[in-house]
C-alpha atoms as a PDB file:
ATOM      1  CA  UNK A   1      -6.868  -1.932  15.868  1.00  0.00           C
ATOM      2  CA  UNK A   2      -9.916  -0.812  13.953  1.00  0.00           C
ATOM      3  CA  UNK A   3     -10.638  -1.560  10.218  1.00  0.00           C
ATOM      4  CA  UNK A   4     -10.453   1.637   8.960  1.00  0.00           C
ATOM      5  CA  UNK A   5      -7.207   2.536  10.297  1.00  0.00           C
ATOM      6  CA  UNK A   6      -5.560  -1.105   9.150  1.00  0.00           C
ATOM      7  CA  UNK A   7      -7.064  -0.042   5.810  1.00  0.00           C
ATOM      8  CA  UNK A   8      -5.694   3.456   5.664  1.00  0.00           C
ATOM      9  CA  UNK A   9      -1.760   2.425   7.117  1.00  0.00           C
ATOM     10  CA  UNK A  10      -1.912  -0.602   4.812  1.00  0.00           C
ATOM     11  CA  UNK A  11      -2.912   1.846   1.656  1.00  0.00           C
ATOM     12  CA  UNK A  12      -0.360   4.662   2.649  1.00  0.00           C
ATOM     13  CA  UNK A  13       2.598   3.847   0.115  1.00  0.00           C
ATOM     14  CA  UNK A  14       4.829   6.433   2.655  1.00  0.00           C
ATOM     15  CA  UNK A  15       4.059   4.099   5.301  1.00  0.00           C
ATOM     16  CA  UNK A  16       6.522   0.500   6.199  1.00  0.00           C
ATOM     17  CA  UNK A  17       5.587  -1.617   8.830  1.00  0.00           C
ATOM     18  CA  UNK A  18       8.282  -3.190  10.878  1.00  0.00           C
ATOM     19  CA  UNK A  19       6.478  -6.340  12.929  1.00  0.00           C
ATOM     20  CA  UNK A  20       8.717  -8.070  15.709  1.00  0.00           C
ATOM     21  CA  UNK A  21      11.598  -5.671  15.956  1.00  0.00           C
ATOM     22  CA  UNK A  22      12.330  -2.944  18.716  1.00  0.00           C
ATOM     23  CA  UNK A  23      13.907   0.201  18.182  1.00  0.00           C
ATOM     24  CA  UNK A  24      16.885   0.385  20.003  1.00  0.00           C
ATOM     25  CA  UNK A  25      18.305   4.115  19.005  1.00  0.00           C
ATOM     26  CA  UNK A  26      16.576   7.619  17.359  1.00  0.00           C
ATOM     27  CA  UNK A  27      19.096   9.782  16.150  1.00  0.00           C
ATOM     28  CA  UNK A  28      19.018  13.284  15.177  1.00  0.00           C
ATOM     29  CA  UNK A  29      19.302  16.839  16.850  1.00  0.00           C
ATOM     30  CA  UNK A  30      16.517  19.093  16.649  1.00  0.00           C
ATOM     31  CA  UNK A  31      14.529  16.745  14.285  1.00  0.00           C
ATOM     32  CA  UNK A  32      14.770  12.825  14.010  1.00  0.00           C
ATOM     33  CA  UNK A  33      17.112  12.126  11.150  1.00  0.00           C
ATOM     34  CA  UNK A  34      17.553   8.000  11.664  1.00  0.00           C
ATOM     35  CA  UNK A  35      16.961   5.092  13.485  1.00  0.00           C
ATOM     36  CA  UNK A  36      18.511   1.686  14.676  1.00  0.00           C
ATOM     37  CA  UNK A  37      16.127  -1.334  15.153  1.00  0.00           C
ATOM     38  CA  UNK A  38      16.603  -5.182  16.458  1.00  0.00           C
ATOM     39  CA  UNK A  39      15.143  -7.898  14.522  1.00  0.00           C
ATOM     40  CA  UNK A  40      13.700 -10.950  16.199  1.00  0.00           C
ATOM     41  CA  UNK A  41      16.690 -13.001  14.447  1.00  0.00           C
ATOM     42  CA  UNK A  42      18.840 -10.073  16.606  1.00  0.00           C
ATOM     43  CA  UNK A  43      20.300  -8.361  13.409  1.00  0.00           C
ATOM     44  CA  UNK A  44      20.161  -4.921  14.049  1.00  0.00           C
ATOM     45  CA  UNK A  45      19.268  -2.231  11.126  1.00  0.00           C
ATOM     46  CA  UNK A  46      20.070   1.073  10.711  1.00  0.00           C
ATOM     47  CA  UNK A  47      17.378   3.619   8.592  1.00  0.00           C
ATOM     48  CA  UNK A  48      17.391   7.026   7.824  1.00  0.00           C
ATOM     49  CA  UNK A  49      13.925   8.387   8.770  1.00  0.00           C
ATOM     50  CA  UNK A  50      12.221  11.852   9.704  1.00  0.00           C
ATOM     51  CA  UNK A  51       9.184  10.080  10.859  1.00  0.00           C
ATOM     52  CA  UNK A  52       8.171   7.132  13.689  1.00  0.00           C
ATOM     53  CA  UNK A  53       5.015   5.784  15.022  1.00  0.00           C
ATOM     54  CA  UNK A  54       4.634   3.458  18.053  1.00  0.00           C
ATOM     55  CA  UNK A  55       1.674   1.240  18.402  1.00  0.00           C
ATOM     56  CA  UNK A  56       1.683   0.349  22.538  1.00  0.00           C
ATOM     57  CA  UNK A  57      -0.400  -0.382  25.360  1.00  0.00           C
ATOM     58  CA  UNK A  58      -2.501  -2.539  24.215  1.00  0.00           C
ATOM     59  CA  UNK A  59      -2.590  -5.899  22.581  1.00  0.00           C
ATOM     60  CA  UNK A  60      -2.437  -5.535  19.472  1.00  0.00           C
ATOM     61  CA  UNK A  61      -4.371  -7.759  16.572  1.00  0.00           C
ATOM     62  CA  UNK A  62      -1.855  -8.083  14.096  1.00  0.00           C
ATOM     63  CA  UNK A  63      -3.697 -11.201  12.528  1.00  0.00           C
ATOM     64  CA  UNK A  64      -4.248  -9.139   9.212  1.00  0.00           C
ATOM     65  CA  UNK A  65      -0.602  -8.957   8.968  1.00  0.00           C
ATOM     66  CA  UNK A  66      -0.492 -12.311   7.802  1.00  0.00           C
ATOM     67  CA  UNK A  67       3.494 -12.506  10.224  1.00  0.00           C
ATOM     68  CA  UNK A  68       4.674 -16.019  10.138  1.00  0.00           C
END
């Protein structure tokens, strides 16, 4: 991922970052409304959200993240 978006997504206050989990449901009609996701620990969490973004494809360097 380039600097200057890893610097913009990690500035955005309207923006959470959700390392190792996988979203498992989207909910909503004509509009997303929430979301279910799996944790690595396999808890899964359930979100109300109008919004998702999908980093994929690539591999990704999360280093910055600092992800135990």
């Amino acid at each position: 991922m380039s600097d200057y978006l890893i610097q913009r997504l990690d500035a955005a206050p309207n923006v959470t970052l959700h390392t190792e989990t996988k979203i498992v449901a989207l909910h909503g009609d004509a509009a997303l409304s929430g979301a279910h996701w799996r944790h690595r620990d396999d808890a899964i969490e359930e979100r109300a959200i109008e919004h998702v973004f999908l980093f994929c494809g690539a591999n990704p360097n999360t280093a910055w993240l600092n992800v135990a």
